[in-house]
C-alpha atoms as a PDB file:
ATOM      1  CA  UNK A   1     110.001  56.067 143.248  1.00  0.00           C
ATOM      2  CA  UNK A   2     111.150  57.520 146.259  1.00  0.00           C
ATOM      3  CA  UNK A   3     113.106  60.922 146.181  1.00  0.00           C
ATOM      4  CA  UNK A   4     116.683  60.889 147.087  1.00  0.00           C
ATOM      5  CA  UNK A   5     117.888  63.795 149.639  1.00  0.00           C
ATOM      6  CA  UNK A   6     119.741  65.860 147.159  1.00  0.00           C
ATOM      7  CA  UNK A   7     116.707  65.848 144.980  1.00  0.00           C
ATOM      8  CA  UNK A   8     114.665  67.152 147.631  1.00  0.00           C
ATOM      9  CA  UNK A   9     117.247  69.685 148.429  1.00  0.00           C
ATOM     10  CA  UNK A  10     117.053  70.958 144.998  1.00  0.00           C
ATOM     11  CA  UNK A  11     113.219  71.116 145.471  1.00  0.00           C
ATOM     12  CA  UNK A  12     113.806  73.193 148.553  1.00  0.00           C
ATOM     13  CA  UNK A  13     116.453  75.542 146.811  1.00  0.00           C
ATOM     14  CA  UNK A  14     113.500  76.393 144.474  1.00  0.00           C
ATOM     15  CA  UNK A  15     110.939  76.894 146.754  1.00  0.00           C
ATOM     16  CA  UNK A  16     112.841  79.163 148.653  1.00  0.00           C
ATOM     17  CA  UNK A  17     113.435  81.582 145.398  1.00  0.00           C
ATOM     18  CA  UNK A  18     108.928  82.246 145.125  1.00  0.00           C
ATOM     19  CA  UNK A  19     110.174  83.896 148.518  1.00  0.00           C
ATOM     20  CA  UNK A  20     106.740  82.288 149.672  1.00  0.00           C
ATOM     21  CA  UNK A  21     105.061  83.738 153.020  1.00  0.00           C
ATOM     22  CA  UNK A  22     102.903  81.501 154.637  1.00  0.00           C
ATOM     23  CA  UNK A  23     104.271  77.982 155.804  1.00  0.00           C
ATOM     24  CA  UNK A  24     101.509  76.342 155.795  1.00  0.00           C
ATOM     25  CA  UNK A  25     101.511  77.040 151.905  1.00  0.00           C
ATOM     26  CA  UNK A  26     104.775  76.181 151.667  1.00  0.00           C
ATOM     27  CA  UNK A  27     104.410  72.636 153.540  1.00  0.00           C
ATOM     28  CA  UNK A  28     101.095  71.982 151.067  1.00  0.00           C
ATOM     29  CA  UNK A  29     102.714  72.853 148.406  1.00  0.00           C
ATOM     30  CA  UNK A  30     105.738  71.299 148.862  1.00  0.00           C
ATOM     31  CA  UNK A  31     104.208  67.769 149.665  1.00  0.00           C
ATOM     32  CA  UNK A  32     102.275  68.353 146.182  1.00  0.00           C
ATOM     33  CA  UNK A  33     105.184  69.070 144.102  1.00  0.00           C
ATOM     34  CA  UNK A  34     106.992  66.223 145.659  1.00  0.00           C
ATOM     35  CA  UNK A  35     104.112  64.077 144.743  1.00  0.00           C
ATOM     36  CA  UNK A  36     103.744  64.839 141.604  1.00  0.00           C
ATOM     37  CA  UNK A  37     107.700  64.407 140.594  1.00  0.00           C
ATOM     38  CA  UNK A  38     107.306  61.120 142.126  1.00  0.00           C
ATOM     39  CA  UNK A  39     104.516  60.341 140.039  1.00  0.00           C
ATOM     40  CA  UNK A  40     106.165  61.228 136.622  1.00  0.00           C
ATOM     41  CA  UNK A  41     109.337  59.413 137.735  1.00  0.00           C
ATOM     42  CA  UNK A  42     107.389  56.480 138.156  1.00  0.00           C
ATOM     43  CA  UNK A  43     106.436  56.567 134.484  1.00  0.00           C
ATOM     44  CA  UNK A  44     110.059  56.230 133.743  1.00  0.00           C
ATOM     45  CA  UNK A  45     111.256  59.757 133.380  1.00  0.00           C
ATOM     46  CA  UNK A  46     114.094  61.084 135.311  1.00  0.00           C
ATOM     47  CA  UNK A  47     114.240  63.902 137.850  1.00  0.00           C
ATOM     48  CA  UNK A  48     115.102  66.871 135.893  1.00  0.00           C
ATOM     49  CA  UNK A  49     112.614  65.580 132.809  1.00  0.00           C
ATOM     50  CA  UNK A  50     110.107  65.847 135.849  1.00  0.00           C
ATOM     51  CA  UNK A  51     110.923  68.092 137.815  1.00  0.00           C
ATOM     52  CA  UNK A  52     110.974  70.855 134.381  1.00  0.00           C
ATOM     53  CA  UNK A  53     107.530  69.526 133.916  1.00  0.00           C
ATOM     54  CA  UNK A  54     106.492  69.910 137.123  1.00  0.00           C
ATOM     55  CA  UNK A  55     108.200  73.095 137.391  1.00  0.00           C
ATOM     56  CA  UNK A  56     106.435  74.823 134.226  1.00  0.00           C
ATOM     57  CA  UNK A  57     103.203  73.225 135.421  1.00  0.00           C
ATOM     58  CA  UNK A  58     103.092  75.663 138.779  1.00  0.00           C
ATOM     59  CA  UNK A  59     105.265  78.813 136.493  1.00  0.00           C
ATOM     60  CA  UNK A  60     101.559  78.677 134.241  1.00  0.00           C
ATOM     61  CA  UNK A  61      99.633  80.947 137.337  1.00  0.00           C
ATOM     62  CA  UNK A  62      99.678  84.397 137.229  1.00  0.00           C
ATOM     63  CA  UNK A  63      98.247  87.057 139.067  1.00  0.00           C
ATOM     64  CA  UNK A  64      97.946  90.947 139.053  1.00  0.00           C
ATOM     65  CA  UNK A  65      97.706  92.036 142.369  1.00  0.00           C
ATOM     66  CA  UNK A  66      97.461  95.863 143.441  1.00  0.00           C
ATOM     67  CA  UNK A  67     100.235  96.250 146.047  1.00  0.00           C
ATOM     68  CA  UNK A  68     100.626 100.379 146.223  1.00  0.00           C
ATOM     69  CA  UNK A  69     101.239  99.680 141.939  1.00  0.00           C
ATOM     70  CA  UNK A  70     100.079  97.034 140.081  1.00  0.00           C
ATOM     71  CA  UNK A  71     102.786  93.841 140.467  1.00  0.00           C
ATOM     72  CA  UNK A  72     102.306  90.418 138.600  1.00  0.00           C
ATOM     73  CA  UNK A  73     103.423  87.667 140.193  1.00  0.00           C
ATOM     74  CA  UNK A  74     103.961  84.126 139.009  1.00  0.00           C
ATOM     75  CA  UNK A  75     104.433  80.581 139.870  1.00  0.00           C
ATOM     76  CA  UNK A  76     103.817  79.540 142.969  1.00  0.00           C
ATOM     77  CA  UNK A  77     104.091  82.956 144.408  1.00  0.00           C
ATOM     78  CA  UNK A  78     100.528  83.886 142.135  1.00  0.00           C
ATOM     79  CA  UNK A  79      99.098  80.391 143.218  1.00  0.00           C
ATOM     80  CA  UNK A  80      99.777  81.359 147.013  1.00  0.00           C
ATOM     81  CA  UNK A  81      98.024  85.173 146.463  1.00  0.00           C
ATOM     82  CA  UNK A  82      95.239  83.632 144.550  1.00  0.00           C
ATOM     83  CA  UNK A  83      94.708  81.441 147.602  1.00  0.00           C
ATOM     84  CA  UNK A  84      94.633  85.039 149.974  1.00  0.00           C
ATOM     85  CA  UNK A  85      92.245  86.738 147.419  1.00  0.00           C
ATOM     86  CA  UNK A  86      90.007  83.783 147.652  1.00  0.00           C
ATOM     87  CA  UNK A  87      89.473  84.076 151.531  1.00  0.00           C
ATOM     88  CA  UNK A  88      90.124  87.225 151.580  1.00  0.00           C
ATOM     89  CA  UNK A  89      86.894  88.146 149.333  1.00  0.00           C
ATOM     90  CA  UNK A  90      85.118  85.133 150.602  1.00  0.00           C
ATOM     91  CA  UNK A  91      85.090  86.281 154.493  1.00  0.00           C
ATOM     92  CA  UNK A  92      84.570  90.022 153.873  1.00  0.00           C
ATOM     93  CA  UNK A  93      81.101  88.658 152.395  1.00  0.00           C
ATOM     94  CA  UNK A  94      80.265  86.175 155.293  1.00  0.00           C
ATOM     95  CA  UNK A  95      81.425  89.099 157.907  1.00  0.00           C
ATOM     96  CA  UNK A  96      78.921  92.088 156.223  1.00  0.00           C
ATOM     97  CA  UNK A  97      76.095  89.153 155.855  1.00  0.00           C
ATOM     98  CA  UNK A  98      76.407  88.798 159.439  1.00  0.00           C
ATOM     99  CA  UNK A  99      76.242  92.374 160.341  1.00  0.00           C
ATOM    100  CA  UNK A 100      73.635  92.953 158.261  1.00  0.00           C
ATOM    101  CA  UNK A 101      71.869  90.109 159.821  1.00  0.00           C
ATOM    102  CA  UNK A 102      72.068  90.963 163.344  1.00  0.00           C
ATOM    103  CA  UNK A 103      71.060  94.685 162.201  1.00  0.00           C
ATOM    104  CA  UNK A 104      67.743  93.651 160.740  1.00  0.00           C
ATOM    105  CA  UNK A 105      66.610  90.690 162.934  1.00  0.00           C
ATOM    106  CA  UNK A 106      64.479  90.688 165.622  1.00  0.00           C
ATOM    107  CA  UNK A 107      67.582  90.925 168.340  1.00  0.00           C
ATOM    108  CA  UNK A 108      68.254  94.410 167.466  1.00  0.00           C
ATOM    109  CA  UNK A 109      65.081  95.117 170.126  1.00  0.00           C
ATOM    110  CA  UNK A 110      67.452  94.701 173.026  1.00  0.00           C
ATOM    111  CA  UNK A 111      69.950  96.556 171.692  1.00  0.00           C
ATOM    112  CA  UNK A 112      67.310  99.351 171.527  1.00  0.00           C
ATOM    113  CA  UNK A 113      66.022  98.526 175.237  1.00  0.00           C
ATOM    114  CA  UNK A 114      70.006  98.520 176.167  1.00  0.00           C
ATOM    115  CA  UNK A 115      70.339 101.724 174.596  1.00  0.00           C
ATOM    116  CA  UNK A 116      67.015 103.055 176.221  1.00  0.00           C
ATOM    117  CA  UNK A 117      68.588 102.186 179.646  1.00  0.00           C
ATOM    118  CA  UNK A 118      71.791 104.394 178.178  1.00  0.00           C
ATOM    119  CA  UNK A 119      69.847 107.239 177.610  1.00  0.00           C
ATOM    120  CA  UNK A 120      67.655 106.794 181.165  1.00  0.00           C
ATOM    121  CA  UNK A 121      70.440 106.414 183.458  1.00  0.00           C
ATOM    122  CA  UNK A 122      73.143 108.462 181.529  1.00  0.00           C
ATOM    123  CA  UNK A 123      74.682 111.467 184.077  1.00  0.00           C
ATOM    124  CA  UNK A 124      76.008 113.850 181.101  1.00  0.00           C
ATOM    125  CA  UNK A 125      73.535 116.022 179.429  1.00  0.00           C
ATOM    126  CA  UNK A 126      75.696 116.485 176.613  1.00  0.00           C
ATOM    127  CA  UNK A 127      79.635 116.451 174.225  1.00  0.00           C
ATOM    128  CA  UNK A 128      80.774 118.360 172.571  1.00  0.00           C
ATOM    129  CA  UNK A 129      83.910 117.337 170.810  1.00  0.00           C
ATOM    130  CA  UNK A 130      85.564 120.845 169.892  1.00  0.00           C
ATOM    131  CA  UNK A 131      88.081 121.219 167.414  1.00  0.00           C
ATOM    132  CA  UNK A 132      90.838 122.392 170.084  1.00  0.00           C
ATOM    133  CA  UNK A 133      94.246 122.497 169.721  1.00  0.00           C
ATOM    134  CA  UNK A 134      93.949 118.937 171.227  1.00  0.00           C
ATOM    135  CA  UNK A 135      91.638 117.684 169.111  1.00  0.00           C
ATOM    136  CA  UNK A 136      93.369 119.157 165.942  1.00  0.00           C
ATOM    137  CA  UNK A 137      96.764 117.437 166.776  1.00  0.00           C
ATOM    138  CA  UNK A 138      94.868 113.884 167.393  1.00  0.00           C
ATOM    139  CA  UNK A 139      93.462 114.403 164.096  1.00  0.00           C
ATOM    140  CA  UNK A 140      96.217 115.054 162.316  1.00  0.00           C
ATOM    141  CA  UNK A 141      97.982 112.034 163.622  1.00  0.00           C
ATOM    142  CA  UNK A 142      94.269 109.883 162.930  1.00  0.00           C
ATOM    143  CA  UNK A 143      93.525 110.629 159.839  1.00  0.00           C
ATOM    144  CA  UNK A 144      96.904 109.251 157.832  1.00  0.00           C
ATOM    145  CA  UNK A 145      96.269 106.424 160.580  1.00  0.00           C
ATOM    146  CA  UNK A 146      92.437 105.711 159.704  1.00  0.00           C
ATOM    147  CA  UNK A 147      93.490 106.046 155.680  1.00  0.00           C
ATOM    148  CA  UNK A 148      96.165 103.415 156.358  1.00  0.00           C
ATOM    149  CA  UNK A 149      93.957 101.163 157.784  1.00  0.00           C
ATOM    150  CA  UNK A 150      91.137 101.284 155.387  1.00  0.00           C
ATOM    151  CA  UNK A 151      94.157 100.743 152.601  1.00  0.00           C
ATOM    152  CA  UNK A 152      94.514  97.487 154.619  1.00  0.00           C
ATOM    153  CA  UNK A 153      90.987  96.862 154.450  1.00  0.00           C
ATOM    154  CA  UNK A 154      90.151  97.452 150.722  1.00  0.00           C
ATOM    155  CA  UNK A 155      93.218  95.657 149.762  1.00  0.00           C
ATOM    156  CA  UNK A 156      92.608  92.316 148.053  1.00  0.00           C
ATOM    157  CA  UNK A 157      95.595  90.775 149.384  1.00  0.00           C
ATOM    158  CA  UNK A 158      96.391  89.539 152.879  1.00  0.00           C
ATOM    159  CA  UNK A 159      97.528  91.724 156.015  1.00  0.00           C
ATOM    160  CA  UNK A 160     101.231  89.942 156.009  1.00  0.00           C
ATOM    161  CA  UNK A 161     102.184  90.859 152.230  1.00  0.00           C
ATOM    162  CA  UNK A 162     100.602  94.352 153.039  1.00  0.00           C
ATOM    163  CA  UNK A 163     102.510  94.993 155.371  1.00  0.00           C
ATOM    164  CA  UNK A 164     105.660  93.408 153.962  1.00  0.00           C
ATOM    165  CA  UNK A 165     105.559  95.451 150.707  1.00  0.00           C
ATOM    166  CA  UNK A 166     104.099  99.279 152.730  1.00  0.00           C
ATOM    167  CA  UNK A 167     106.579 101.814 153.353  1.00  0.00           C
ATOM    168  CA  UNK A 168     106.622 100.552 156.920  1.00  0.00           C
ATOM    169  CA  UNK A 169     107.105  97.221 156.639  1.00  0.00           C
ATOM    170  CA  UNK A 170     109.922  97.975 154.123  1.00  0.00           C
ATOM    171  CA  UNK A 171     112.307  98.323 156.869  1.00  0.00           C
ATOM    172  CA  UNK A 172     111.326  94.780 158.142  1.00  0.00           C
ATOM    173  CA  UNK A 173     111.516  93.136 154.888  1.00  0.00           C
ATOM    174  CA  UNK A 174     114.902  93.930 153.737  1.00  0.00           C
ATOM    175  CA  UNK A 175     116.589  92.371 155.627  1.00  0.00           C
ATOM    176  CA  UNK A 176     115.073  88.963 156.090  1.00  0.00           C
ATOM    177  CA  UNK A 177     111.604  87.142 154.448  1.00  0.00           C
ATOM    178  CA  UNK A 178     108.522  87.458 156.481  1.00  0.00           C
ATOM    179  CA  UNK A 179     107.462  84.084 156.509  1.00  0.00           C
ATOM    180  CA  UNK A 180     104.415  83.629 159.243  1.00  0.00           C
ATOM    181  CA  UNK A 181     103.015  80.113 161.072  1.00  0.00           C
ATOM    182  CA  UNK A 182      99.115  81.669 160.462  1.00  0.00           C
ATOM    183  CA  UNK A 183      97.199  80.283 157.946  1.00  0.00           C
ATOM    184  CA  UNK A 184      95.866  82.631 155.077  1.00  0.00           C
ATOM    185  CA  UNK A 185      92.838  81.851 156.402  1.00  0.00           C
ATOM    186  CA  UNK A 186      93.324  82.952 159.848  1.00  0.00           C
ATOM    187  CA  UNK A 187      95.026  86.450 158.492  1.00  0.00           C
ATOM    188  CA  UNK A 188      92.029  87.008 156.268  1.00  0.00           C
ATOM    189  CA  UNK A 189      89.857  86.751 159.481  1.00  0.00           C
ATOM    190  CA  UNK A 190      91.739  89.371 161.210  1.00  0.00           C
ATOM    191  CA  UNK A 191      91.829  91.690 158.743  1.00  0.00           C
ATOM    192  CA  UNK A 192      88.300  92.052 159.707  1.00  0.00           C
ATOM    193  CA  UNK A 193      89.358  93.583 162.991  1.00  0.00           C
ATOM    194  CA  UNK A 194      90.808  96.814 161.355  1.00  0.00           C
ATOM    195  CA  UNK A 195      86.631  97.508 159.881  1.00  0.00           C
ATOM    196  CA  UNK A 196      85.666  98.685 163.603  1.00  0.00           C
ATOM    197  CA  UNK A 197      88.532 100.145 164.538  1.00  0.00           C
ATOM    198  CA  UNK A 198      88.536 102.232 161.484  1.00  0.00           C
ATOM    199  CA  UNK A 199      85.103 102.860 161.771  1.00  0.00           C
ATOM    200  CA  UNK A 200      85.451 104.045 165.179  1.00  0.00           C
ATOM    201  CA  UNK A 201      88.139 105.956 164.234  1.00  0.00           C
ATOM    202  CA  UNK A 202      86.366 107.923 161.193  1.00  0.00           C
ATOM    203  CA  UNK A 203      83.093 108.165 163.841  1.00  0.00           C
ATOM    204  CA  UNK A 204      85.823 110.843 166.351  1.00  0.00           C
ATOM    205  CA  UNK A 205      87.010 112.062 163.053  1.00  0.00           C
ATOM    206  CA  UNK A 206      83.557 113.270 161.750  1.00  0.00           C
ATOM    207  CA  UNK A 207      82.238 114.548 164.428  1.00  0.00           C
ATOM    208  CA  UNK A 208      85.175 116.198 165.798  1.00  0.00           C
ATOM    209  CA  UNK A 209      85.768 117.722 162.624  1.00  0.00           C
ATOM    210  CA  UNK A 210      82.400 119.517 162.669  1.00  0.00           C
ATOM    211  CA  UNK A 211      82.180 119.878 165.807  1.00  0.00           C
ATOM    212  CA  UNK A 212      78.916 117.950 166.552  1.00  0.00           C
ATOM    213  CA  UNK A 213      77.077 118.050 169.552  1.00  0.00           C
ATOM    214  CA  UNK A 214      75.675 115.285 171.268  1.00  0.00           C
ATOM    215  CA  UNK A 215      72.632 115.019 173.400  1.00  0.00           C
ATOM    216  CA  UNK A 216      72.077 112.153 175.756  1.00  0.00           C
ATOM    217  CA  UNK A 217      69.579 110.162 172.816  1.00  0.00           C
ATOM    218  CA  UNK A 218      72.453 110.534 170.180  1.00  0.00           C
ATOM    219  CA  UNK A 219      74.781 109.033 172.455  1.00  0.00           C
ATOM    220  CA  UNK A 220      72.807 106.144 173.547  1.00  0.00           C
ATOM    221  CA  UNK A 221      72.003 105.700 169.903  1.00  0.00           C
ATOM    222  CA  UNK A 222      75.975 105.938 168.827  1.00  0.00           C
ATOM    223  CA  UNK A 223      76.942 103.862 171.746  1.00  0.00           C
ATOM    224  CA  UNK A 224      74.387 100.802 170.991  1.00  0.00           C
ATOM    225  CA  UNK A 225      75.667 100.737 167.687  1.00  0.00           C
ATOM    226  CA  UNK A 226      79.248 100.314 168.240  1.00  0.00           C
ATOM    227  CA  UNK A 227      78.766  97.879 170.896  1.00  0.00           C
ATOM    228  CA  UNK A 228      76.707  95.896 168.300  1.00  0.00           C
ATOM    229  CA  UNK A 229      79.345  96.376 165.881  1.00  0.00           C
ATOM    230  CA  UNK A 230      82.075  95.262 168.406  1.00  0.00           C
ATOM    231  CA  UNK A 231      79.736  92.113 169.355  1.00  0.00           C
ATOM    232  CA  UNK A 232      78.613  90.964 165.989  1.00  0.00           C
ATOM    233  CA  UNK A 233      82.873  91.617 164.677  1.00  0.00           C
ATOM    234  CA  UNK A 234      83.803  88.846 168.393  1.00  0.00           C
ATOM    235  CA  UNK A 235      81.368  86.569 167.412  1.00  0.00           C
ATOM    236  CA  UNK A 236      82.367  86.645 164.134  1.00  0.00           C
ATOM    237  CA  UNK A 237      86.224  85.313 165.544  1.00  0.00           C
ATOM    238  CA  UNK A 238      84.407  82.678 167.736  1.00  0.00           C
ATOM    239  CA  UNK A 239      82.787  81.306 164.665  1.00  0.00           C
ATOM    240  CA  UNK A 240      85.971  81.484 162.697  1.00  0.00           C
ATOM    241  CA  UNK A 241      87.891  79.899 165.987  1.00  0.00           C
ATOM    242  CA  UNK A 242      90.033  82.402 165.870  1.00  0.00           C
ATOM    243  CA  UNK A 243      88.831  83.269 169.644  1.00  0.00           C
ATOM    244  CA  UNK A 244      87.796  80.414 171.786  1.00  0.00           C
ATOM    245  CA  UNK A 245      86.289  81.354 174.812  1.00  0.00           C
ATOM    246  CA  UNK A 246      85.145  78.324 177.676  1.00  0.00           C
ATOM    247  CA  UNK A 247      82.797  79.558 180.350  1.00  0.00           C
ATOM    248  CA  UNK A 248      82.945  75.973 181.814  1.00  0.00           C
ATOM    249  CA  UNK A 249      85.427  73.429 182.407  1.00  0.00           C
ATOM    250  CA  UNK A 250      84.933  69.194 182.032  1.00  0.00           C
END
């Protein structure tokens, strides 16, 4: 049995109250609830006998999720964050096993020739990043930057709910829903991106901080390193098609 348009209208009216974010979630989901009323009407029950089953079917997920405090969220609302923590944890364990494999295989000998090259050809003798009036102000406005960030990182959740419920994105939110055309997969896969930026970040902070000088080998060996990390983080986003690059064209 088909569903009429005021009964889909009253499906709508409750999917828009689990303030859902991702449409793509929301179009799945929907289809499946649909479905499923459909189903039970067919066995003779009415709309509101099936759509209360239905309905306390989805209401039975739950999930504690760590957003600034600890907020429990049910429904479909859970079901769509359980989703996020899924890909979320998932990808952060395919990126690192692909960083660590690029670290230890036998490729890492041309990043050591490239760096070799760095440290034959490089015109400075030596930085020294001082802790200058400069270099104090940069690191005051880094630091709460580079702890952000890694907050983003850590986080179990995805970057769009992060955001929505940070101080920052507070003054988005309260006025209208954030409600994004990415899949949770596709966030989850740039929330990689922040892990070299903040590591870069933390690299200036250290060093800065302490005031480190650096010969011509230490900065061949820091700058092979980040370009590895920056080329093992884009291939990582050409595997995941979330960058799609075409040297050649049919």
């Amino acid at each position: 049995m088909k569903l009429n348009e005021s009964q889909i209208a009253e499906i709508e009216k409750y999917f828009n109250s689990c303030e859902l974010t991702f449409k793509e979630f929301y179009d799945e989901m929907f289809d499946h609830f649909c479905s499923e009323i459909e189903h039970k009407m067919n066995e003779n029950k009415s709309f509101e006998e099936s759509f209360n089953e239905v309905h306390e079917n989805f209401d039975s997920y739950k999930q504690k999720v760590r957003l600034g405090e600890i907020s429990e969220f049910y429904g479909l609302k859970a079901l769509e964050y359980q989703q996020a923590m899924y890909f979320d944890r998932n990808i952060k364990k395919e990126y690192f096993q692909s960083l660590a494999k690029n670290f230890s295989s036998s490729k890492i000998l041309i990043w050591i020739f490239l760096g070799l090259l760095i440290f034959k050809f490089s015109p400075y003798s030596q930085i020294n990043f001082k802790l200058n009036s400069l270099g104090a102000f940069s690191g005051g406005f880094s630091i709460p930057l580079n702890i952000f960030l890694a907050a983003f990182i850590i986080e179990k959740t995805n970057l769009v709910e992060g955001f929505k419920h940070s101080t920052l994105g507070s003054f988005f939110s309260t006025k209208r829903r954030i409600f994004t055309d990415f899949s949770l997969k596709t966030v989850s896969v740039f929330k990689i991106a922040l892990i070299p930026i903040s590591a870069f970040i933390f690299i200036i902070q250290f060093i800065t901080l302490f005031e480190i000088q650096m010969d011509k080998v230490s900065q061949s060996v820091v700058f092979t390193m980040i370009i590895l990390f920056l080329s093992t983080t884009s291939n990582f986003f050409i595997e995941k098609k979330i960058l799609n690059f075409k040297i050649f064209k049919a």
